[in-house]
PDB file of N, CA and C in Angstrom:
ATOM      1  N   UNK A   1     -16.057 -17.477  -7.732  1.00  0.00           N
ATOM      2  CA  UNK A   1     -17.031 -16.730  -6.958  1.00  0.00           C
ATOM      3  C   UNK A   1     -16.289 -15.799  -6.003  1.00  0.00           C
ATOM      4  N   UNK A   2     -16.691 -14.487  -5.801  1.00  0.00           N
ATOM      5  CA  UNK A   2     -16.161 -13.640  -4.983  1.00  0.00           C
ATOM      6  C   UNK A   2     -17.228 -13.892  -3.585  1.00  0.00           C
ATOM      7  N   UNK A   3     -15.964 -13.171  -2.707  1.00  0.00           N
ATOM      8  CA  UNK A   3     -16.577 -13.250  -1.193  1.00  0.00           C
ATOM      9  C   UNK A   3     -16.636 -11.920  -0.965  1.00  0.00           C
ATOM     10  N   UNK A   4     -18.057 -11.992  -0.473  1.00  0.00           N
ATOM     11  CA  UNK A   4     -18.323 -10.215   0.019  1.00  0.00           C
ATOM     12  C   UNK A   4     -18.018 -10.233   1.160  1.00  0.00           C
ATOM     13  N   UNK A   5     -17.076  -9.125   1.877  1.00  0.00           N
ATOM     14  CA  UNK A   5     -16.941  -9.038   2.965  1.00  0.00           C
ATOM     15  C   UNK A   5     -17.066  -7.230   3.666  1.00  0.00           C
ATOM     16  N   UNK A   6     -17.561  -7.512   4.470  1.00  0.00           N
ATOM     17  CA  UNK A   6     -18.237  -5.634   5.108  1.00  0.00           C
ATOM     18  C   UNK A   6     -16.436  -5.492   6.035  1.00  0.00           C
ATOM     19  N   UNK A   7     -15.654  -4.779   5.571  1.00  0.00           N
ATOM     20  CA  UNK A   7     -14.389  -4.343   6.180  1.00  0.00           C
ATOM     21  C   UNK A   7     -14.877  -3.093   6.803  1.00  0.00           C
ATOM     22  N   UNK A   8     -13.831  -3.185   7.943  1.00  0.00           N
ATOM     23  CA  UNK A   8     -13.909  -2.036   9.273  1.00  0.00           C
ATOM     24  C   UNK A   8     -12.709  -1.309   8.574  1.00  0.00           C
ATOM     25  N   UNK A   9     -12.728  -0.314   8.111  1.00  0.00           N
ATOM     26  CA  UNK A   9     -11.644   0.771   7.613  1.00  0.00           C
ATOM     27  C   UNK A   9     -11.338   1.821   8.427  1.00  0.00           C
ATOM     28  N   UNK A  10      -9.973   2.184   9.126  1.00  0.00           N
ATOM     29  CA  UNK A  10      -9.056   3.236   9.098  1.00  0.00           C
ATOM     30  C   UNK A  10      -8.477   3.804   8.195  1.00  0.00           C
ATOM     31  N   UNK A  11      -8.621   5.064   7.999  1.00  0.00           N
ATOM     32  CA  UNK A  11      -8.639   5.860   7.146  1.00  0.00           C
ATOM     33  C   UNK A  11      -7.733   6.806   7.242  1.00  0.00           C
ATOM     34  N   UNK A  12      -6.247   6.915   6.861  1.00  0.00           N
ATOM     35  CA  UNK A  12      -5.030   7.831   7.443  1.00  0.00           C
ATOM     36  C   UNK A  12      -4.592   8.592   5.924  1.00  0.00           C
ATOM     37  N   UNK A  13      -5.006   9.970   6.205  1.00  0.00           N
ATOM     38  CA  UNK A  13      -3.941  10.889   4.659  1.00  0.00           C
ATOM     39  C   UNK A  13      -2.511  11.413   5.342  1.00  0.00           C
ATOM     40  N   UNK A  14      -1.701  10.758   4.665  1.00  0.00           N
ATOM     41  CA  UNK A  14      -0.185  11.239   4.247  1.00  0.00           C
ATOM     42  C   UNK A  14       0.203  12.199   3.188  1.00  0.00           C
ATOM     43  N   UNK A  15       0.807  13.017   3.601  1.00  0.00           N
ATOM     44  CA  UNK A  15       1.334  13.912   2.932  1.00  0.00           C
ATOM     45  C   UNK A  15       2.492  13.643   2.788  1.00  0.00           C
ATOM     46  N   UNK A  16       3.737  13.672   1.862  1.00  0.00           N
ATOM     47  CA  UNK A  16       5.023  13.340   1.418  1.00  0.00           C
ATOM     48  C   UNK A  16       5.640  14.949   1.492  1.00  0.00           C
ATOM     49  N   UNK A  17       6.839  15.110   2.112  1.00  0.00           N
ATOM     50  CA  UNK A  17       7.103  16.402   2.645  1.00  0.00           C
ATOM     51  C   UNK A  17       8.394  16.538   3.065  1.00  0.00           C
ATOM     52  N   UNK A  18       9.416  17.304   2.870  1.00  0.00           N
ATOM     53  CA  UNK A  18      10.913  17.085   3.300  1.00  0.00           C
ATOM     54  C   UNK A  18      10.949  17.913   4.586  1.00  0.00           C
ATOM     55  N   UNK A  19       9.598  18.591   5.286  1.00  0.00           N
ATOM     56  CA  UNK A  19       9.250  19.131   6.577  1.00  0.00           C
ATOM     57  C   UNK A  19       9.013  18.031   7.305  1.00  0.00           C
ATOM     58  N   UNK A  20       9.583  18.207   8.642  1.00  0.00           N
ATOM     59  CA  UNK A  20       8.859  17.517   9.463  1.00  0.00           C
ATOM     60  C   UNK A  20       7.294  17.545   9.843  1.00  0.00           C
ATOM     61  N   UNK A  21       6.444  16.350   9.650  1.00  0.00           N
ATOM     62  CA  UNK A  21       4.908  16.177   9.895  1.00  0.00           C
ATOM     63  C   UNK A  21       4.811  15.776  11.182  1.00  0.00           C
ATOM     64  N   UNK A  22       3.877  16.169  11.741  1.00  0.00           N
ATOM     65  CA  UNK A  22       2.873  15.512  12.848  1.00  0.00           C
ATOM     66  C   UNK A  22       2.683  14.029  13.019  1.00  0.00           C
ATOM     67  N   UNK A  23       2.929  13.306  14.214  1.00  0.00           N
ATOM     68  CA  UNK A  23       2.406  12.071  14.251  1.00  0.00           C
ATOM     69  C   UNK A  23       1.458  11.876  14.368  1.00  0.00           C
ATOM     70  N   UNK A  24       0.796  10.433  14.056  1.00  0.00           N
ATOM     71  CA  UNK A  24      -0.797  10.536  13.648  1.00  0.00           C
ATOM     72  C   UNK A  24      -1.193  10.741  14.638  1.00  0.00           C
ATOM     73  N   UNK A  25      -2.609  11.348  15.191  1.00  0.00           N
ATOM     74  CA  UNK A  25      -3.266  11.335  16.154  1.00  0.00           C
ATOM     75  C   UNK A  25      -4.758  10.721  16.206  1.00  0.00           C
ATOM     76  N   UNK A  26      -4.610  10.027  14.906  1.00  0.00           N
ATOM     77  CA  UNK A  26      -6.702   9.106  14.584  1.00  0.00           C
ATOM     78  C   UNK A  26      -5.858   7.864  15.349  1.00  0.00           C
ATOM     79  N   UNK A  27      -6.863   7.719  16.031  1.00  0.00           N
ATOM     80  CA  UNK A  27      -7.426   6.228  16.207  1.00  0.00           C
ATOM     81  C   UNK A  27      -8.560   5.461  15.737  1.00  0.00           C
ATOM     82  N   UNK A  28      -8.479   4.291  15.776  1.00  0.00           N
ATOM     83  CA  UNK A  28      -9.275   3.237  14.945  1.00  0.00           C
ATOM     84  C   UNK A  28      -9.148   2.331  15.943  1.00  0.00           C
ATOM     85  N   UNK A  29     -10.497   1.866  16.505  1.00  0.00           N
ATOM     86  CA  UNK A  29     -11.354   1.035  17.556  1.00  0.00           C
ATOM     87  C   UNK A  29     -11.611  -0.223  16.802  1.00  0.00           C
ATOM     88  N   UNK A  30     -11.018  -1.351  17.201  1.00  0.00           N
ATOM     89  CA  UNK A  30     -11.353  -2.633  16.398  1.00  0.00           C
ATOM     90  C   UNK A  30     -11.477  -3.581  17.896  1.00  0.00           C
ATOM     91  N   UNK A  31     -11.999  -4.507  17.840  1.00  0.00           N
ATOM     92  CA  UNK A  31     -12.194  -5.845  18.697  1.00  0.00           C
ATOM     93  C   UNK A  31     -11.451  -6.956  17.661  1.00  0.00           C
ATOM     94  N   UNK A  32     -11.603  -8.056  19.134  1.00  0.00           N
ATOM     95  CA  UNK A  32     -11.517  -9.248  18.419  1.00  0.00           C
ATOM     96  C   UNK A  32     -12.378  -9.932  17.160  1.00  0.00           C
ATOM     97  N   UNK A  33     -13.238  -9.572  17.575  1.00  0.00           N
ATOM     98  CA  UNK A  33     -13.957 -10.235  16.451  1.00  0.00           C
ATOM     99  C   UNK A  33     -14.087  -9.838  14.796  1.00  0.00           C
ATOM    100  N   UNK A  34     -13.178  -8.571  14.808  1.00  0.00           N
ATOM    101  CA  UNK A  34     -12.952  -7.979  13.571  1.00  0.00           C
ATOM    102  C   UNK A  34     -12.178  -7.994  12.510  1.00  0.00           C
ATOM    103  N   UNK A  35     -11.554  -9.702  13.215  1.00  0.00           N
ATOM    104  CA  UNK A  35     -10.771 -10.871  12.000  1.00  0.00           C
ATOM    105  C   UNK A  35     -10.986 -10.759  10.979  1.00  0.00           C
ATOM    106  N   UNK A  36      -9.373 -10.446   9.974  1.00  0.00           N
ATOM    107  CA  UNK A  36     -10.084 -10.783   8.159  1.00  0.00           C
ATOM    108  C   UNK A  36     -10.987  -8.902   8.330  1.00  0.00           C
ATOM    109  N   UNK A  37     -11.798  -8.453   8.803  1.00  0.00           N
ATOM    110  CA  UNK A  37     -11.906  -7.425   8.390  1.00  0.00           C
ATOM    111  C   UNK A  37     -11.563  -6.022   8.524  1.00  0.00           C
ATOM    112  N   UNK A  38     -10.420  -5.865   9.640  1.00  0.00           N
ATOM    113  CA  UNK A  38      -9.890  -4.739  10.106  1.00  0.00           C
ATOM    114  C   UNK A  38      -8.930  -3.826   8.724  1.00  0.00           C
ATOM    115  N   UNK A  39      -9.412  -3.274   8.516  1.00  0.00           N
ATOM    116  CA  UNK A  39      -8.137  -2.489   7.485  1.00  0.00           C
ATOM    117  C   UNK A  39      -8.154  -1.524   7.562  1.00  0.00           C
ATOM    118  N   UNK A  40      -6.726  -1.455   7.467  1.00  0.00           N
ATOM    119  CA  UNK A  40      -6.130   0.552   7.197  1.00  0.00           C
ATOM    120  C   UNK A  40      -5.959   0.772   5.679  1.00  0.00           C
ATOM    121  N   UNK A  41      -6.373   1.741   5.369  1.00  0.00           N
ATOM    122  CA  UNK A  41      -6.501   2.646   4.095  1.00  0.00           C
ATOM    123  C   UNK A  41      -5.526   4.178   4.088  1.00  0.00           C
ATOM    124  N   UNK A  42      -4.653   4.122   3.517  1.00  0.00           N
ATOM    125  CA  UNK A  42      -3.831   5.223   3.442  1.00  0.00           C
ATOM    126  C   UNK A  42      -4.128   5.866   1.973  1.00  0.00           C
ATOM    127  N   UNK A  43      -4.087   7.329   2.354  1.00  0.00           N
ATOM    128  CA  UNK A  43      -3.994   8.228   1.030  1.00  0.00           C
ATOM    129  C   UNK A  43      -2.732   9.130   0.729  1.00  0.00           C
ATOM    130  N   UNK A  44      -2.063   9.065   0.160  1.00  0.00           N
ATOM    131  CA  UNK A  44      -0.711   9.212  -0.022  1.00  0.00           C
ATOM    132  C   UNK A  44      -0.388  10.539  -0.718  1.00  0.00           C
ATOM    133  N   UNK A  45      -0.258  11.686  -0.236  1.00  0.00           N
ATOM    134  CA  UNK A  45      -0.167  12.664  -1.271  1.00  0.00           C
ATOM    135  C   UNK A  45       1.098  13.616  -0.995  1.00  0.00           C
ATOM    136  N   UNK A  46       1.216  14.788  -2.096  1.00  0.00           N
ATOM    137  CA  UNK A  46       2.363  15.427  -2.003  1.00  0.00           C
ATOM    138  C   UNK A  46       2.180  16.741  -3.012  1.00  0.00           C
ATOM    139  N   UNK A  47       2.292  17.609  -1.926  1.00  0.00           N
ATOM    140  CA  UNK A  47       2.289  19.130  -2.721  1.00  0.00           C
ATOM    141  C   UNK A  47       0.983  19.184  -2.783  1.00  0.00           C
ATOM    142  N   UNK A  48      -0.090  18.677  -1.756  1.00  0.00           N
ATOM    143  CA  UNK A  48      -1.747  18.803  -2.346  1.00  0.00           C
ATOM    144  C   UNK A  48      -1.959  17.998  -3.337  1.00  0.00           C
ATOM    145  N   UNK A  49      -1.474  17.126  -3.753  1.00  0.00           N
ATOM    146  CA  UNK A  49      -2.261  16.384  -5.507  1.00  0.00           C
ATOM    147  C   UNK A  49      -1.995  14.716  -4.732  1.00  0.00           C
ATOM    148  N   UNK A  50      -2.198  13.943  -5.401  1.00  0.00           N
ATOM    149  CA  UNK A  50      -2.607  12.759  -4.889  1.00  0.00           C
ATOM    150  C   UNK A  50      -1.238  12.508  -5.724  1.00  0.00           C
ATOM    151  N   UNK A  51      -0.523  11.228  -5.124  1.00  0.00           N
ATOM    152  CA  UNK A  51       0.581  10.668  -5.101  1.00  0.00           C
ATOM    153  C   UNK A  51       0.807   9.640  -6.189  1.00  0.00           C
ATOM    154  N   UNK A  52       1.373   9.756  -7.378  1.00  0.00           N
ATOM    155  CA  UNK A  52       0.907   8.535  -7.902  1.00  0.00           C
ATOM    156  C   UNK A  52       2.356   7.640  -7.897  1.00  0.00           C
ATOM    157  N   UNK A  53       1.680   6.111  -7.419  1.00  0.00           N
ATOM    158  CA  UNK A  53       2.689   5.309  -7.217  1.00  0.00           C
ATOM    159  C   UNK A  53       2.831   3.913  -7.946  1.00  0.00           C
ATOM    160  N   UNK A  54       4.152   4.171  -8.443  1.00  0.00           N
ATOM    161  CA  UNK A  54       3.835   2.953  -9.815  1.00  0.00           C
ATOM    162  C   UNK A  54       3.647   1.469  -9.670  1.00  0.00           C
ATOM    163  N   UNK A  55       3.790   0.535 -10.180  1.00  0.00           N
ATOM    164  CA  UNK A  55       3.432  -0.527  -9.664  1.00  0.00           C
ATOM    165  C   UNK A  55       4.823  -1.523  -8.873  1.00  0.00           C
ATOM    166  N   UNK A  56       5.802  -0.854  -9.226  1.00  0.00           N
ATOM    167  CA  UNK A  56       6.759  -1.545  -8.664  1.00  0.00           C
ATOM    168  C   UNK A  56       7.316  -0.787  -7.279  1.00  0.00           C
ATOM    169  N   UNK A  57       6.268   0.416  -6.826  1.00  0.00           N
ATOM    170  CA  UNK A  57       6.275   0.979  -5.183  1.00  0.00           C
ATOM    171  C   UNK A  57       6.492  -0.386  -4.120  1.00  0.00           C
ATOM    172  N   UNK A  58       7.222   0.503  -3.621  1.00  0.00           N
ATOM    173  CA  UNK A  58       7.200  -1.188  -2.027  1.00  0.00           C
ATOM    174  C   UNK A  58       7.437  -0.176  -1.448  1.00  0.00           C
ATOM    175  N   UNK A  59       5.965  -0.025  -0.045  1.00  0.00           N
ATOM    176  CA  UNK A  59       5.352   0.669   0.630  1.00  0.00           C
ATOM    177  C   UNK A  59       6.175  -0.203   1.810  1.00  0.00           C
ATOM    178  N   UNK A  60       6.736   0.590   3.146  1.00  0.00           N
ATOM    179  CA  UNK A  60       6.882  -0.418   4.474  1.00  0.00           C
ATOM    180  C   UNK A  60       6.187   0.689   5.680  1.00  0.00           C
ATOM    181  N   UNK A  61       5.822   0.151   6.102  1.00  0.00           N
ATOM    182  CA  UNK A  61       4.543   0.477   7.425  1.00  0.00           C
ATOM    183  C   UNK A  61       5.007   0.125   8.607  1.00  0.00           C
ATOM    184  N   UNK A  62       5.749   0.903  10.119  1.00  0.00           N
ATOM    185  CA  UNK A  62       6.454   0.383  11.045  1.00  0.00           C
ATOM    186  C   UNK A  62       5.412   0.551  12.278  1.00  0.00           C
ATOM    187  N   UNK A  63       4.840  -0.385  12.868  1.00  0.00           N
ATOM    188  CA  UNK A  63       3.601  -0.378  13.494  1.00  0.00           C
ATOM    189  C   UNK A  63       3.934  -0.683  14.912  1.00  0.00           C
ATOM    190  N   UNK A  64       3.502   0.057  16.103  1.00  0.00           N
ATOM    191  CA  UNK A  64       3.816  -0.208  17.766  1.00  0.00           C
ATOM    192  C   UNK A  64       2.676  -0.415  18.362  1.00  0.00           C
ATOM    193  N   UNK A  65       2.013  -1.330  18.764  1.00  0.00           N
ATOM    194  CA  UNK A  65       1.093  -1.577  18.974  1.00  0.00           C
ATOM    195  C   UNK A  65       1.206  -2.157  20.607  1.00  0.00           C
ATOM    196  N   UNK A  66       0.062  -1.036  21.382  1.00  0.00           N
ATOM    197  CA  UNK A  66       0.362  -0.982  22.969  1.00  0.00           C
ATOM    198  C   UNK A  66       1.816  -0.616  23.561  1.00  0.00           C
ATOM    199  N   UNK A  67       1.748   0.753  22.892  1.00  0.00           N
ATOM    200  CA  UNK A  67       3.634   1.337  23.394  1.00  0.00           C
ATOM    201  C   UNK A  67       3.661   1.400  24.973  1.00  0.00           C
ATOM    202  N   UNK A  68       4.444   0.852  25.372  1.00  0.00           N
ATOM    203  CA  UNK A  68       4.757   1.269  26.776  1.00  0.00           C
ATOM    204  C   UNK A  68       4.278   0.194  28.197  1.00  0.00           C
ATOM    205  N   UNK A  69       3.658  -0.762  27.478  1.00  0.00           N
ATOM    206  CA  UNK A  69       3.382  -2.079  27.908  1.00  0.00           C
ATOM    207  C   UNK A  69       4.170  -3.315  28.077  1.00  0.00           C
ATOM    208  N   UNK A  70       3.567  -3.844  29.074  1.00  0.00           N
ATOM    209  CA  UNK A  70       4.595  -4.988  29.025  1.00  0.00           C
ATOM    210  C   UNK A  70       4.129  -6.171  27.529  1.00  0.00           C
ATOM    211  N   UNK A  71       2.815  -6.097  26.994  1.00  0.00           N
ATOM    212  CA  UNK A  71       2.770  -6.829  25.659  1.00  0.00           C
ATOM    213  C   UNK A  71       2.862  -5.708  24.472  1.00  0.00           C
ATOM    214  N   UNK A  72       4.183  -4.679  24.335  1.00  0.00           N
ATOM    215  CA  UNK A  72       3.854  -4.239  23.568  1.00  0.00           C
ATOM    216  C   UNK A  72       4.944  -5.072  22.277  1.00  0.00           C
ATOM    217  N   UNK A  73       4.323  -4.680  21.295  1.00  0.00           N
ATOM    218  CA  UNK A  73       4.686  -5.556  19.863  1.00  0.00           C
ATOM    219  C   UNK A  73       5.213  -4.358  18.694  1.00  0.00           C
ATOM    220  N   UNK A  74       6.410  -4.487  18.215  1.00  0.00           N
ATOM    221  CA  UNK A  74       6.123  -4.231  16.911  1.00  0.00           C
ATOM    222  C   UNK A  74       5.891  -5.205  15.489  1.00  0.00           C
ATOM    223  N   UNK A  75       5.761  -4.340  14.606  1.00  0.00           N
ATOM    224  CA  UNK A  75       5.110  -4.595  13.322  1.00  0.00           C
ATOM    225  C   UNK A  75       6.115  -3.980  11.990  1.00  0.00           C
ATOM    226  N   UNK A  76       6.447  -4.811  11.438  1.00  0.00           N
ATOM    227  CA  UNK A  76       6.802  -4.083   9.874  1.00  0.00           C
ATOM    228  C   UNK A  76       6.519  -5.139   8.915  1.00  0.00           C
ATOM    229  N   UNK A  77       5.491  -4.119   8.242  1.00  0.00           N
ATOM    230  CA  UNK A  77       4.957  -4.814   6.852  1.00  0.00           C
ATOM    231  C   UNK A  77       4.613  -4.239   5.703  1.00  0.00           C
ATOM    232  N   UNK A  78       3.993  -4.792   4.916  1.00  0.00           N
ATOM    233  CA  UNK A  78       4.230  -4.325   3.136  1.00  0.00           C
ATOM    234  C   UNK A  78       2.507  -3.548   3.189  1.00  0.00           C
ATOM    235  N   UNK A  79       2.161  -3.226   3.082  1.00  0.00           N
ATOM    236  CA  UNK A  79       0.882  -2.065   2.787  1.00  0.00           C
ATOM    237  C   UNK A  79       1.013  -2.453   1.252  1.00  0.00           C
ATOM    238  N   UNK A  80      -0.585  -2.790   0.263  1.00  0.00           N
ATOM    239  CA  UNK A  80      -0.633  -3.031  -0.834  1.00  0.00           C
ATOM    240  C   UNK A  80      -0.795  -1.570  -1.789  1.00  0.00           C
ATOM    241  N   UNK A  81      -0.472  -1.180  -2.849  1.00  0.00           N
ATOM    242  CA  UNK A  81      -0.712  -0.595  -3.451  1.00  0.00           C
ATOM    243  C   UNK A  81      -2.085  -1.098  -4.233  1.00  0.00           C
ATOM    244  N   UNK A  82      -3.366  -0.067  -4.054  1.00  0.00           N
ATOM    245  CA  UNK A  82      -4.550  -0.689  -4.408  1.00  0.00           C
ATOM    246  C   UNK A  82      -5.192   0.432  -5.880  1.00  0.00           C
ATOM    247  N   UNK A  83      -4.559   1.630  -5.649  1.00  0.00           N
ATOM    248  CA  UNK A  83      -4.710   2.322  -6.752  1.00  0.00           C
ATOM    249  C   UNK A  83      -3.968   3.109  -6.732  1.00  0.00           C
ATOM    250  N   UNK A  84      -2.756   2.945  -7.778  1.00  0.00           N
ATOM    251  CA  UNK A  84      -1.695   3.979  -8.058  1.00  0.00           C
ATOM    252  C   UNK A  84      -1.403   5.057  -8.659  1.00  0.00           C
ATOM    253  N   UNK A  85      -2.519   5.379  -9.382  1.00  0.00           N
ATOM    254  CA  UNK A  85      -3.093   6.996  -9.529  1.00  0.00           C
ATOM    255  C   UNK A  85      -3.539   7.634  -8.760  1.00  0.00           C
ATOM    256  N   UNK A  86      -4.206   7.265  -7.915  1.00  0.00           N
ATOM    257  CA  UNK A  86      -4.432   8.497  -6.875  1.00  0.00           C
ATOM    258  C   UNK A  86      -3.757   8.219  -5.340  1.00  0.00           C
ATOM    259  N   UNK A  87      -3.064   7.139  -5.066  1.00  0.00           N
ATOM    260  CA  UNK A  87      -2.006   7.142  -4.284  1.00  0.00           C
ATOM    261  C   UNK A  87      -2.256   6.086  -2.742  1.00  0.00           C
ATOM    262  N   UNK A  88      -3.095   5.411  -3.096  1.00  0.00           N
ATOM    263  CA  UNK A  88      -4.049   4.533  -2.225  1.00  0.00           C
ATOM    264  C   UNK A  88      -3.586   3.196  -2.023  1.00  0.00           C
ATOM    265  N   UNK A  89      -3.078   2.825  -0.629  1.00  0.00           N
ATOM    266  CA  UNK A  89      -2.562   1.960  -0.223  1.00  0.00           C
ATOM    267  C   UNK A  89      -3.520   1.187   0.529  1.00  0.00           C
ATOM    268  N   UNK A  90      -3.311  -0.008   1.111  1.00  0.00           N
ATOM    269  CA  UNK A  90      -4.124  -1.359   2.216  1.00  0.00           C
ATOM    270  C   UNK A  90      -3.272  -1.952   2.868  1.00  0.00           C
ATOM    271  N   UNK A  91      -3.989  -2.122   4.041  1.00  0.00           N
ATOM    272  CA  UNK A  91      -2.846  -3.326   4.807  1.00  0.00           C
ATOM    273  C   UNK A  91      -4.019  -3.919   5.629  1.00  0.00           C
ATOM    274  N   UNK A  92      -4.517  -4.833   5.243  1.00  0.00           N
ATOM    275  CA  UNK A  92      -5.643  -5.626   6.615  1.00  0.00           C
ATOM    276  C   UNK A  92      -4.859  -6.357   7.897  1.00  0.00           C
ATOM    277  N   UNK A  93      -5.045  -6.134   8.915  1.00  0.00           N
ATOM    278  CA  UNK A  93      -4.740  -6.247   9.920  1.00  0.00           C
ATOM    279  C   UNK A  93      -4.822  -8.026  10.489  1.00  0.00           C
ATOM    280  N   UNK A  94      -3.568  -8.735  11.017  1.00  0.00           N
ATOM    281  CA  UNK A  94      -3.795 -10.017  11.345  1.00  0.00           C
ATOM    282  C   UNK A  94      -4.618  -9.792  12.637  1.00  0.00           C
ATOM    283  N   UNK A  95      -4.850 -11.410  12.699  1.00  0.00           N
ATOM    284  CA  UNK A  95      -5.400 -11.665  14.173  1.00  0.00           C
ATOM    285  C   UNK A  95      -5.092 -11.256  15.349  1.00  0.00           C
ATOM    286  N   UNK A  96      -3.461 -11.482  15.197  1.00  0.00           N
ATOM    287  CA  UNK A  96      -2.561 -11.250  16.500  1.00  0.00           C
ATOM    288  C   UNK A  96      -2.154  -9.718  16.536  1.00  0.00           C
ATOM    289  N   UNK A  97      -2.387  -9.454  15.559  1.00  0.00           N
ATOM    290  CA  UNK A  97      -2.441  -7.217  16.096  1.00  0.00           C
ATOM    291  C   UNK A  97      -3.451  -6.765  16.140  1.00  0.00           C
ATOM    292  N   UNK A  98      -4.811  -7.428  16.219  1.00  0.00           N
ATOM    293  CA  UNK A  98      -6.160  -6.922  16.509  1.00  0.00           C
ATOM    294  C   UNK A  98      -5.818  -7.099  17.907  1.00  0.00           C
ATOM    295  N   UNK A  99      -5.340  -8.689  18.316  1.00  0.00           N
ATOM    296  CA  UNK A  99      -5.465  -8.698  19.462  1.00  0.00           C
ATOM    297  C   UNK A  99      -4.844  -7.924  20.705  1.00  0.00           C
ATOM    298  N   UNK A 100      -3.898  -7.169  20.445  1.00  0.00           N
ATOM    299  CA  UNK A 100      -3.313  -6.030  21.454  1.00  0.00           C
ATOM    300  C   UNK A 100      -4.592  -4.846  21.758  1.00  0.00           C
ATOM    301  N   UNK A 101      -4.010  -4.648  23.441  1.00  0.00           N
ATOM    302  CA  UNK A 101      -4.810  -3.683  23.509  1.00  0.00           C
ATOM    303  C   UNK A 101      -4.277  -2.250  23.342  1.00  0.00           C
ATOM    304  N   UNK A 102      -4.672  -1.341  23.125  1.00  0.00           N
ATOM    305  CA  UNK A 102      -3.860  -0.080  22.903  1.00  0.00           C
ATOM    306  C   UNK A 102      -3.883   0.619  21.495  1.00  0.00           C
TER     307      UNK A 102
END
């Protein structure tokens, strides 16, 4: 049996580029209580066309969460490859990085 679950999605497009890019500037508003359903969704592209990434991609994601704080935390983790034709990555968010503020 599958479990339906209503996920809170952040939604970030990457472009792949030997220019220097912009750091992100979206934010994504989550609470505590948005355990198990917080996720970021990345779209991965390059040259305008969607990125395709094969199945043996290993995506790493370096995450600062509340920079400049005395609880600030980092993060490095694996982002799933969820569809590798059009270049679409996941990473659902634990408990303990919902819980930072910032």
């Amino acid at each position: 049996m599958t479990e339906n679950v209503i996920h809170k999605n952040g939604v970030y497009d990457f472009n792949v580029t030997t220019q220097e890019d912009k750091p992100l500037q979206k934010s994504v508003f989550y609470t505590q209580d948005s355990g198990g359903t917080a996720r970021l969704i990345f779209n991965i592209d390059k040259d305008n066309q969607d990125l395709v990434l094969s199945s043996a991609a290993e995506l790493e994601l370096a995450m600062i969460l509340s920079s400049g704080k005395e609880s600030e935390s980092k993060y490095l983790v694996k982002p799933a490859v969820i569809d590798g034709v059009r270049g679409i990555a996941e990473y659902t968010l634990t408990d303990s990085q919902i819980a930072h503020d910032g």
